[in-house]
PDB file of N, CA and C in Angstrom:
ATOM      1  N   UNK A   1      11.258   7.820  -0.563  1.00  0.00           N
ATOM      2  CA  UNK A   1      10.087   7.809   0.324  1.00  0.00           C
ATOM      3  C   UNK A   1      10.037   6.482   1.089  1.00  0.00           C
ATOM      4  N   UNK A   2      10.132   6.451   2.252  1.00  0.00           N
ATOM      5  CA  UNK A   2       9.865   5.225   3.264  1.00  0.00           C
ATOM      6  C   UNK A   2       8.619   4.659   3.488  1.00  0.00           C
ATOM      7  N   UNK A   3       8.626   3.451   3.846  1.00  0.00           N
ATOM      8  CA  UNK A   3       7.013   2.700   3.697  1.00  0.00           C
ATOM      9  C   UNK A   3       6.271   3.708   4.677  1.00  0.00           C
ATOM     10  N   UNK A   4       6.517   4.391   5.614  1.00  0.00           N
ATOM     11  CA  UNK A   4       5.869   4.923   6.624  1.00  0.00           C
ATOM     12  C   UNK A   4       5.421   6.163   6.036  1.00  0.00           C
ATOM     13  N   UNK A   5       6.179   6.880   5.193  1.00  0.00           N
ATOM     14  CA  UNK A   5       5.421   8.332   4.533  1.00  0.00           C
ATOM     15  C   UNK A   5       4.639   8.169   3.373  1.00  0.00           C
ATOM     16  N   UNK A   6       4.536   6.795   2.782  1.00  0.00           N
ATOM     17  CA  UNK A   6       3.409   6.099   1.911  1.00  0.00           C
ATOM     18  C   UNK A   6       2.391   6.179   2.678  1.00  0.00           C
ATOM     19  N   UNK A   7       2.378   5.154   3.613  1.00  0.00           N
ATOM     20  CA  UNK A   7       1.426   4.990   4.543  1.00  0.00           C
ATOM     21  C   UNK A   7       0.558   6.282   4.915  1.00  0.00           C
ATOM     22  N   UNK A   8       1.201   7.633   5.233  1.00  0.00           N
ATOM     23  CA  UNK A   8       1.042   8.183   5.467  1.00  0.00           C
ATOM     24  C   UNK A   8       0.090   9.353   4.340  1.00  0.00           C
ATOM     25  N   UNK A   9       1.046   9.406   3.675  1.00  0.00           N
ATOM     26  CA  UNK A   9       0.163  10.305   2.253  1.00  0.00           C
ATOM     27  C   UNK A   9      -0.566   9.772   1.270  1.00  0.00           C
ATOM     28  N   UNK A  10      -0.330   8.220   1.439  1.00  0.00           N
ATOM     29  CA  UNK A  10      -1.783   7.466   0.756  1.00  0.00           C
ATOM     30  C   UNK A  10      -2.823   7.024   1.565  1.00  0.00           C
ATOM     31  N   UNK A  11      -4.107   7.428   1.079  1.00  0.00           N
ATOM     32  CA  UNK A  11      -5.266   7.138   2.185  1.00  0.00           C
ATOM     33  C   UNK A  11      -5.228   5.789   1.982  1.00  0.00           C
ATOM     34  N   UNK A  12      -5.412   5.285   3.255  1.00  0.00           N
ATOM     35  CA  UNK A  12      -5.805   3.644   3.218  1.00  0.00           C
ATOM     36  C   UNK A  12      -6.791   2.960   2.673  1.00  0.00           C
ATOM     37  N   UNK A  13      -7.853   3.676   2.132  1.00  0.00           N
ATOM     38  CA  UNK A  13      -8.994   3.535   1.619  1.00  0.00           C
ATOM     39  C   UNK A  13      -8.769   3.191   0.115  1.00  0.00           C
ATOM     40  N   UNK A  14      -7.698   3.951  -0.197  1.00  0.00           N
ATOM     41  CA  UNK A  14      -7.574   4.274  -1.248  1.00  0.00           C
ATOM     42  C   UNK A  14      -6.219   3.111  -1.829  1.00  0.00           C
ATOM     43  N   UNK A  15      -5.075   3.066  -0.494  1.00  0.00           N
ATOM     44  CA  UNK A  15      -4.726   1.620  -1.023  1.00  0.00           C
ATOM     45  C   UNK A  15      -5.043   0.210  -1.183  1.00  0.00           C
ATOM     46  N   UNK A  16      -6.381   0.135  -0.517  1.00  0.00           N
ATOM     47  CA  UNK A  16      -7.019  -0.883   0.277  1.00  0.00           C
ATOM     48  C   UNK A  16      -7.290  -1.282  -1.216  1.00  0.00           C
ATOM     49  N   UNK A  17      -7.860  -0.307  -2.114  1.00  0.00           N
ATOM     50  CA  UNK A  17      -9.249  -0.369  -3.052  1.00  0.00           C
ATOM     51  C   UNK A  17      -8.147  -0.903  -4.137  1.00  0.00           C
ATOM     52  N   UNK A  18      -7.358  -0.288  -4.126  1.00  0.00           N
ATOM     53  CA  UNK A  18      -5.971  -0.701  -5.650  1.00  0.00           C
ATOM     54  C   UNK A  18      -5.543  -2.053  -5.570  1.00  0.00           C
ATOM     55  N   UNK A  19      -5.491  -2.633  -3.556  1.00  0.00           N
ATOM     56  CA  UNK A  19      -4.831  -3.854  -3.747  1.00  0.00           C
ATOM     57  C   UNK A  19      -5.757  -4.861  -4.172  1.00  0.00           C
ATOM     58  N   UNK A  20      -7.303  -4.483  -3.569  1.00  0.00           N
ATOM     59  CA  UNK A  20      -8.778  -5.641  -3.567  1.00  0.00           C
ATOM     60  C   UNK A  20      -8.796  -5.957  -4.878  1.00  0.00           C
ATOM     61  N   UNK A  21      -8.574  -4.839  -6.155  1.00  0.00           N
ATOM     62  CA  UNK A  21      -9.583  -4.871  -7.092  1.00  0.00           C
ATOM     63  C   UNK A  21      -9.191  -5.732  -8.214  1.00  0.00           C
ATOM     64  N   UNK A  22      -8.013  -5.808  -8.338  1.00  0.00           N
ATOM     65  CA  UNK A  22      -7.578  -7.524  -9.164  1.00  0.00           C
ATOM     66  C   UNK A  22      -8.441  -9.099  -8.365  1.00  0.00           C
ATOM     67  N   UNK A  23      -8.625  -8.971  -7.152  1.00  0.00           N
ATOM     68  CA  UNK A  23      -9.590 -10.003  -6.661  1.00  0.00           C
ATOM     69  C   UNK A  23     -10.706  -9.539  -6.770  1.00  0.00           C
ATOM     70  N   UNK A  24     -11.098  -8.935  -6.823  1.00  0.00           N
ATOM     71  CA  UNK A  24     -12.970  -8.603  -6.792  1.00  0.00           C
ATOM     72  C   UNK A  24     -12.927  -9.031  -8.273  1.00  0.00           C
ATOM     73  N   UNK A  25     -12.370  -8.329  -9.026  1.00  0.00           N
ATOM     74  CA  UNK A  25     -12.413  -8.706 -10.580  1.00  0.00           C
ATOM     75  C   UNK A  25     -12.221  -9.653 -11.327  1.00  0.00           C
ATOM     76  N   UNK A  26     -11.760 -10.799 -10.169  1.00  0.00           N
ATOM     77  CA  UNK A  26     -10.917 -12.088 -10.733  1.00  0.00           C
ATOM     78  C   UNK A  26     -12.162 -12.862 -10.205  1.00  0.00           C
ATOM     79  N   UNK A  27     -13.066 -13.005  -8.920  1.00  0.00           N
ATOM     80  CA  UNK A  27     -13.696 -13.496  -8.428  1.00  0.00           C
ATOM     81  C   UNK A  27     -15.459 -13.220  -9.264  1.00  0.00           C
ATOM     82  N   UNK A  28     -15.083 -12.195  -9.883  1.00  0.00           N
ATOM     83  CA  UNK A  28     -16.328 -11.678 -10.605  1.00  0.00           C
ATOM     84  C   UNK A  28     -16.482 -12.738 -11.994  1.00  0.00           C
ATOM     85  N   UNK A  29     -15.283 -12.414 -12.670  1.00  0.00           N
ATOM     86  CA  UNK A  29     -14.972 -12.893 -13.633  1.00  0.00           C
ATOM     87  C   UNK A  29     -14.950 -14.718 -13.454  1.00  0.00           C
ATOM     88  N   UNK A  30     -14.880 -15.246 -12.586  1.00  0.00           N
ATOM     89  CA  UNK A  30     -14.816 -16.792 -12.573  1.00  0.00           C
ATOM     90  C   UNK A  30     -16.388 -17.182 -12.450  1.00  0.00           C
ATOM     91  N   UNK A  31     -17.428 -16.213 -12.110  1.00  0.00           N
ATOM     92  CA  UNK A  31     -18.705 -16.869 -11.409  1.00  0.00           C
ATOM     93  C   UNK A  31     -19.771 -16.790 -12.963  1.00  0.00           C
ATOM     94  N   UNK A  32     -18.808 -15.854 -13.645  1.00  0.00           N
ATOM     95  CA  UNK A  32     -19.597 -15.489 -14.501  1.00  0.00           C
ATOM     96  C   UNK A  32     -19.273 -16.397 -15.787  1.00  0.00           C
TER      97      UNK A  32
END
């Protein structure tokens, strides 16, 4: 599978959320 039919059959929303969520969780985790 080529980066372009990833792109394609994974919603962006949905890769967006997989790449954020080690930082949201890391940034959560330091304040607290």
């Amino acid at each position: 599978m080529t980066k372009d039919e990833y792109l394609i059959t994974d919603p962006p929303l949905k890769a967006l959320t997989v790449f954020a969520m080690p930082m949201i969780l890391g940034s959560f985790f330091q304040q607290v």
